[in-house]
N, C-alpha and C. Protein backbone atom coordinates (compact mmCIF):
# COMPACT_ATOMS: atom_id res chain seq x y z
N UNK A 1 -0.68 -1.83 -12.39
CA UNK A 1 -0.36 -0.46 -12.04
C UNK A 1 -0.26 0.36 -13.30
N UNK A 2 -0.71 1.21 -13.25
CA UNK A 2 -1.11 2.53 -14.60
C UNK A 2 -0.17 3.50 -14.38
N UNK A 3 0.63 4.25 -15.27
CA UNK A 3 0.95 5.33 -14.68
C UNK A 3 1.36 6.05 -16.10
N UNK A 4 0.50 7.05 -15.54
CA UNK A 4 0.59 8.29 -16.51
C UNK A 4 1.25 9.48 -16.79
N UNK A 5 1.54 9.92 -17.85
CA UNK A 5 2.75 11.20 -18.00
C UNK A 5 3.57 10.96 -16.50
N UNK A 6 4.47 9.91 -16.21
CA UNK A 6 5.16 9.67 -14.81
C UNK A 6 5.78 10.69 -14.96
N UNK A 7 5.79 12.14 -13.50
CA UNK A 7 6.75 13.19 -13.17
C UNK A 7 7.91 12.04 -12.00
N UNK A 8 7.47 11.02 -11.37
CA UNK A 8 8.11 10.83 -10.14
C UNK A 8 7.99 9.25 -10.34
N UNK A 9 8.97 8.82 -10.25
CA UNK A 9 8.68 6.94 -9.82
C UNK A 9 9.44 6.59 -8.18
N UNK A 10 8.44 6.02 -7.04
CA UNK A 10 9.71 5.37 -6.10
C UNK A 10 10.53 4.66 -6.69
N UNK A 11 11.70 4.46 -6.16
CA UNK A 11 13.33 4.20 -6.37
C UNK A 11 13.06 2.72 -5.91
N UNK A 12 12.58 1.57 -6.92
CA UNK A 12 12.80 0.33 -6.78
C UNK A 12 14.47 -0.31 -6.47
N UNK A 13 15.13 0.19 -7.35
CA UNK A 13 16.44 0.27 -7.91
C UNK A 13 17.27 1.28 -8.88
N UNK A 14 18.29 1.47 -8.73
CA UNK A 14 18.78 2.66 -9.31
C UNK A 14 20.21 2.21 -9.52
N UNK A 15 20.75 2.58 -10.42
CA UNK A 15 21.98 2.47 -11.48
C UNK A 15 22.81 2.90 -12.09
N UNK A 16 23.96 3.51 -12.12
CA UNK A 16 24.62 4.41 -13.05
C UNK A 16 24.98 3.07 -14.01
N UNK A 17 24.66 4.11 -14.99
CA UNK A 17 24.47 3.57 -16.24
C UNK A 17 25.50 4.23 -17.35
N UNK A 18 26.58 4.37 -17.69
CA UNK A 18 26.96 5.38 -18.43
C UNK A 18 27.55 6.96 -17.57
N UNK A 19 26.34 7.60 -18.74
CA UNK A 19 26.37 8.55 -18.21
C UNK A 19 24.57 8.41 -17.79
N UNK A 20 23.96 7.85 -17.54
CA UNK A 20 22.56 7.74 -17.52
C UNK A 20 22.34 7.05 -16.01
N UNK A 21 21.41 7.94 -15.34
CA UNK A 21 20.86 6.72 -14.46
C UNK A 21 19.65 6.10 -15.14
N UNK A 22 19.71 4.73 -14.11
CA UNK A 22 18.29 3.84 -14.57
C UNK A 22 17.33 3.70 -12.87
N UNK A 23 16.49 3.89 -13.85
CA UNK A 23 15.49 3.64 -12.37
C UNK A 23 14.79 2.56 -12.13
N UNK A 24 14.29 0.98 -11.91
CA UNK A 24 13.68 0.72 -12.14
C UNK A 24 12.93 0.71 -11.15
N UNK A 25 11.53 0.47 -12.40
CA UNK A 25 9.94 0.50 -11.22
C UNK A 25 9.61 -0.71 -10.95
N UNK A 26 8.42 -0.85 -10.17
CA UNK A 26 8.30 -1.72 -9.32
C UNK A 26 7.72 -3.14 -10.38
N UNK A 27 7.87 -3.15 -11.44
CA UNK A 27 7.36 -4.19 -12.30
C UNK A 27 8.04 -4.25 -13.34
N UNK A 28 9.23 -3.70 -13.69
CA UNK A 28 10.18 -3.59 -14.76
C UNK A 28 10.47 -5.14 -15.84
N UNK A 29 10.18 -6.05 -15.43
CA UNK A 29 10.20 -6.96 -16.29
C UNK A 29 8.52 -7.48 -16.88
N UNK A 30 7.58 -6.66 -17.07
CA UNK A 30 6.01 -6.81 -16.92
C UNK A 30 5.92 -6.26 -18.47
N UNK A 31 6.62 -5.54 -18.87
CA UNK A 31 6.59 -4.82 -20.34
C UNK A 31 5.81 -3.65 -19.99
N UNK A 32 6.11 -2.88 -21.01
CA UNK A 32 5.04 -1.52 -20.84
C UNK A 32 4.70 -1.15 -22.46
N UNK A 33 4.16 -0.03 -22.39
CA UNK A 33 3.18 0.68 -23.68
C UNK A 33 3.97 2.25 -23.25
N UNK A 34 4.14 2.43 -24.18
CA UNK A 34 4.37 4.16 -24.45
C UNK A 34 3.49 4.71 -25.49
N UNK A 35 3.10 5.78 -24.74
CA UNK A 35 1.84 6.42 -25.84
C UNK A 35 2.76 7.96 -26.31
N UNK A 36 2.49 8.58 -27.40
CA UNK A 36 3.06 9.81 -27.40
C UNK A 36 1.93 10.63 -27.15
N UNK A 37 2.21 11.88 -26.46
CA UNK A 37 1.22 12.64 -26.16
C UNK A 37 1.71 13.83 -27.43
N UNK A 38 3.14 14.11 -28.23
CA UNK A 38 3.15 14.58 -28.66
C UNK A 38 4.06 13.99 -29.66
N UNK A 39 4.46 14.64 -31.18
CA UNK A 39 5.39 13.84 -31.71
C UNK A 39 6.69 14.20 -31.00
N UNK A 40 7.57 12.62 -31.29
CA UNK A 40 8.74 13.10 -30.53
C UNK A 40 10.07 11.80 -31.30
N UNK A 41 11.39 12.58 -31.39
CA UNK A 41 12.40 11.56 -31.78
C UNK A 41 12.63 10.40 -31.16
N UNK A 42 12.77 9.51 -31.74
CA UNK A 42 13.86 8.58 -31.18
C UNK A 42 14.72 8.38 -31.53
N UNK A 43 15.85 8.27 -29.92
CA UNK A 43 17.17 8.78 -30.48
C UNK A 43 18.58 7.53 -29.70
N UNK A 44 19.09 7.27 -30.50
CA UNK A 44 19.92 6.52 -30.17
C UNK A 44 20.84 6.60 -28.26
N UNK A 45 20.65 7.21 -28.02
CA UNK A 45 21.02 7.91 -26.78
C UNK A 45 20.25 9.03 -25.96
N UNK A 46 20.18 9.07 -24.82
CA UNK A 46 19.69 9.62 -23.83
C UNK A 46 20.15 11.11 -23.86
N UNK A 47 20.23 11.89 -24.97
CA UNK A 47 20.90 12.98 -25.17
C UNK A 47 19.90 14.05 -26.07
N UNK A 48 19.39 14.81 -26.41
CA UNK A 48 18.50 15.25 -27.12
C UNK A 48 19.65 15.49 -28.88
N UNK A 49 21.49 15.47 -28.32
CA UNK A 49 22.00 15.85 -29.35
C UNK A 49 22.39 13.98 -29.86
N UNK A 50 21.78 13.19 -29.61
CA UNK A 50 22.05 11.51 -29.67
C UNK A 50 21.07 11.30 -31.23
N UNK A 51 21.72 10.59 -32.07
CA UNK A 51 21.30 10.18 -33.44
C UNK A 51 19.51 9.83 -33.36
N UNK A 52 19.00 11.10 -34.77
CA UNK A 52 17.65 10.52 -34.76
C UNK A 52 17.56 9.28 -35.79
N UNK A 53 16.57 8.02 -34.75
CA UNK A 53 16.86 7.28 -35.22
C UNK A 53 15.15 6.76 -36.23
N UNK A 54 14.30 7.15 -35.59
CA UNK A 54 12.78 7.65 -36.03
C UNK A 54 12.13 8.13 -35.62
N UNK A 55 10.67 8.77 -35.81
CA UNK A 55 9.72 9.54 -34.94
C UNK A 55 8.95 8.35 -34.65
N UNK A 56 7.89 9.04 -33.47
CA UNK A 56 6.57 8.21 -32.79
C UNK A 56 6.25 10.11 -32.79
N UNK A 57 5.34 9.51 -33.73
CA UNK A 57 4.19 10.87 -33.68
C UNK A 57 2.75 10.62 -32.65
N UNK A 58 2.31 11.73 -32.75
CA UNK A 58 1.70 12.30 -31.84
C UNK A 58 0.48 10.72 -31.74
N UNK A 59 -0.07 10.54 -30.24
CA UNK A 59 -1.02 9.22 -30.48
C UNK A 59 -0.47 7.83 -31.14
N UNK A 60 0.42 7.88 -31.79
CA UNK A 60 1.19 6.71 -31.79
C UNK A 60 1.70 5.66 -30.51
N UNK A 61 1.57 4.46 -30.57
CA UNK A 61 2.51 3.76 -29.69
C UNK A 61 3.49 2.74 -29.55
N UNK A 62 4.32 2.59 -28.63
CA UNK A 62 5.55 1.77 -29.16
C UNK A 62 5.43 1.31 -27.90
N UNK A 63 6.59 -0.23 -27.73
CA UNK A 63 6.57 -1.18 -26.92
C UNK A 63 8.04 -0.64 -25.88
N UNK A 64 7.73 -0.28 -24.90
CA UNK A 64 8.73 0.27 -24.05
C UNK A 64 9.26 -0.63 -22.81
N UNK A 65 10.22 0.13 -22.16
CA UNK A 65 10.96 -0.77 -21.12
C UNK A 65 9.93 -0.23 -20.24
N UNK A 66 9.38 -0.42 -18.68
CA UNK A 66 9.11 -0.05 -17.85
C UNK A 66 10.36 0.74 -16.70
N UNK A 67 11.53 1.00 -17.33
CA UNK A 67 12.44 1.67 -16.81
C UNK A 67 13.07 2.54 -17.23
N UNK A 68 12.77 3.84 -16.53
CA UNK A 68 13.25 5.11 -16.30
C UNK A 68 14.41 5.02 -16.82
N UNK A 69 14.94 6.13 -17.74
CA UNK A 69 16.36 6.30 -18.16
C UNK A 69 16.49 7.71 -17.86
N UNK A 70 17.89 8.54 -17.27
CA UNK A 70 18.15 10.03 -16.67
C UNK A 70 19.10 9.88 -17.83
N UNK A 71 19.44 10.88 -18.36
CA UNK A 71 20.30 11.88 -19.14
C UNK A 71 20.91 12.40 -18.27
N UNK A 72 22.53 13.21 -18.51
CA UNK A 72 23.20 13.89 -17.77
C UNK A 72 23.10 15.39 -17.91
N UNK A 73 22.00 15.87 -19.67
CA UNK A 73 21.60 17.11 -19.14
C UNK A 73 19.87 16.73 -19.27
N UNK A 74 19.71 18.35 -18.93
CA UNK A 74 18.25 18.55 -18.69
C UNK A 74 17.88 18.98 -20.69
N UNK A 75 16.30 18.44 -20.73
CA UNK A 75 15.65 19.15 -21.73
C UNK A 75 14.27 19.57 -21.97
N UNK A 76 13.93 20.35 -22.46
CA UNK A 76 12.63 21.05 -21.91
C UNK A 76 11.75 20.24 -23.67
N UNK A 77 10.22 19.75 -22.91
CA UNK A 77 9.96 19.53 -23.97
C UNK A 77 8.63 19.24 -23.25
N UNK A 78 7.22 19.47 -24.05
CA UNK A 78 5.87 19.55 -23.85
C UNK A 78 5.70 20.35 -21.90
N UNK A 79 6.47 21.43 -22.74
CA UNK A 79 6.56 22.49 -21.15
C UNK A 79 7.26 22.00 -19.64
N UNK A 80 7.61 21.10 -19.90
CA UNK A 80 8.49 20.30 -18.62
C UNK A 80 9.68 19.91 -18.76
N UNK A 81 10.69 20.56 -18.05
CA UNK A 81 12.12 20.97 -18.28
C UNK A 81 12.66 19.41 -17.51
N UNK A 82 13.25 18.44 -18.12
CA UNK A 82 13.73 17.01 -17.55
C UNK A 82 15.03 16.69 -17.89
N UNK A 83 15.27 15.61 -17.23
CA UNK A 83 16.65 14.64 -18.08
C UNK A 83 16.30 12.91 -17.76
N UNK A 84 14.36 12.92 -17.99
CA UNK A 84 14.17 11.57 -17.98
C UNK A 84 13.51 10.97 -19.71
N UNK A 85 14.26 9.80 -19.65
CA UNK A 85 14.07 9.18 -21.38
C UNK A 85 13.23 7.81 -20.46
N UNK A 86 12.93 7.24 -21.72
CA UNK A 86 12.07 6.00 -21.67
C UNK A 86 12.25 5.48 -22.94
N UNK A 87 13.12 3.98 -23.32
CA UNK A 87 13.54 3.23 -24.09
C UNK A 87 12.43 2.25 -24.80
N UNK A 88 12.47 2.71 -26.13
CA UNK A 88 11.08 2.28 -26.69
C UNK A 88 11.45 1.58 -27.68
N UNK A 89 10.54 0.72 -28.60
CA UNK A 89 10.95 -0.18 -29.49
C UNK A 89 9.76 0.11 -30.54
N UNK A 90 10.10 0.22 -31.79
CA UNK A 90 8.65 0.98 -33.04
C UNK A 90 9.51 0.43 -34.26
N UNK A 91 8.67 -0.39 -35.02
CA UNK A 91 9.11 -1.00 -36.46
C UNK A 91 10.74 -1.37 -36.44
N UNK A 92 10.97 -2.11 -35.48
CA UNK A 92 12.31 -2.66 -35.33
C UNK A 92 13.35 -1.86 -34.83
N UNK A 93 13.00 -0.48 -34.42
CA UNK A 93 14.09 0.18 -34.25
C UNK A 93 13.97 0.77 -32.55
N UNK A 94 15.05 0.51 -31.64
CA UNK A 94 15.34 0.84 -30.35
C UNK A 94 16.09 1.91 -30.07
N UNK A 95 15.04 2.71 -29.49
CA UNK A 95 16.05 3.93 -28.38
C UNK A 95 15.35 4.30 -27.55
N UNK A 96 15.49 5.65 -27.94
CA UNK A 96 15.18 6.74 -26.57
C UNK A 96 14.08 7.73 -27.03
N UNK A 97 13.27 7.47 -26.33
CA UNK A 97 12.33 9.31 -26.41
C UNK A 97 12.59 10.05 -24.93
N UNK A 98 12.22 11.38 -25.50
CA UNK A 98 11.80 12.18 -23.91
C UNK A 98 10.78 11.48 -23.13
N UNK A 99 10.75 11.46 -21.87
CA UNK A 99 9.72 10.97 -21.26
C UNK A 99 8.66 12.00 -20.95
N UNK A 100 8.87 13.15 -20.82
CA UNK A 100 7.47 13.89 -20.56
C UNK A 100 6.80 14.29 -21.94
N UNK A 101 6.69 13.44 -22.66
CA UNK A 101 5.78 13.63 -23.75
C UNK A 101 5.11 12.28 -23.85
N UNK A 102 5.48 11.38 -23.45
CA UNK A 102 4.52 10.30 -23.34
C UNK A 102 3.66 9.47 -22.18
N UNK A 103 3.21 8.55 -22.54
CA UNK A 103 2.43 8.32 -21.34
C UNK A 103 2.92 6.70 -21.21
N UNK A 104 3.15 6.15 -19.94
CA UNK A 104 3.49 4.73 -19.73
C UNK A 104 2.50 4.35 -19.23
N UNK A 105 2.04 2.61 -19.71
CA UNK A 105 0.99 1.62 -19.76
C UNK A 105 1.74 0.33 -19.40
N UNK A 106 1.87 0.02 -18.21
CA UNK A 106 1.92 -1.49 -17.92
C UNK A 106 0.84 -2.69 -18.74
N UNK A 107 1.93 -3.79 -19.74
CA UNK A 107 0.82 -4.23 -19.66
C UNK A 107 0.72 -5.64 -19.17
């Protein structure tokens, strides 16, 4: 299953997490690919004000969860106003990007 710039995932499972929901999709232990469609932080938390911890620039890719992470606010970023992250992993270091700037790859 492919899925690209995801606006919507069905609700495999769902979680309060924190302050975060988690969504997972229908293959969440399968690994995924995150592509950036634009450059973007990674940030220790699901917060846009959460510690930058490195970039994934633009066309870059990193090894991601296949599960949806919600923020408790919204943030607008590559024109699409959200509060969904996607937990990525790039030269040893784990967090969070925005999700509407990248693209998810089951692989």
């Amino acid at each position: 299953m492919r899925a690209a710039r995801i606006l919507g995932v069905a609700v495999g499972a769902a979680a309060l997490v924190g302050t975060s929901f988690v969504v997972a999709g229908p293959a969440a232990a399968a690994g995924c690919t995150a592509k950036a469609l634009e450059t973007v932080v990674i940030r220790s938390t699901t917060s846009t004000g959460g510690t930058a911890l490195a970039q994934l620039n633009k066309g870059q890719s990193a090894s991601a969860s296949c599960t949806m992470y919600y923020g408790s606010a919204s943030y607008e970023k590559c024109d699409i106003v959200s509060k969904r992250w996607v937990k990525v992993t790039r030269s040893g270091v784990t967090g969070y990007v925005v999700g509407t700037c990248v693209t998810i790859t089951e692989n």
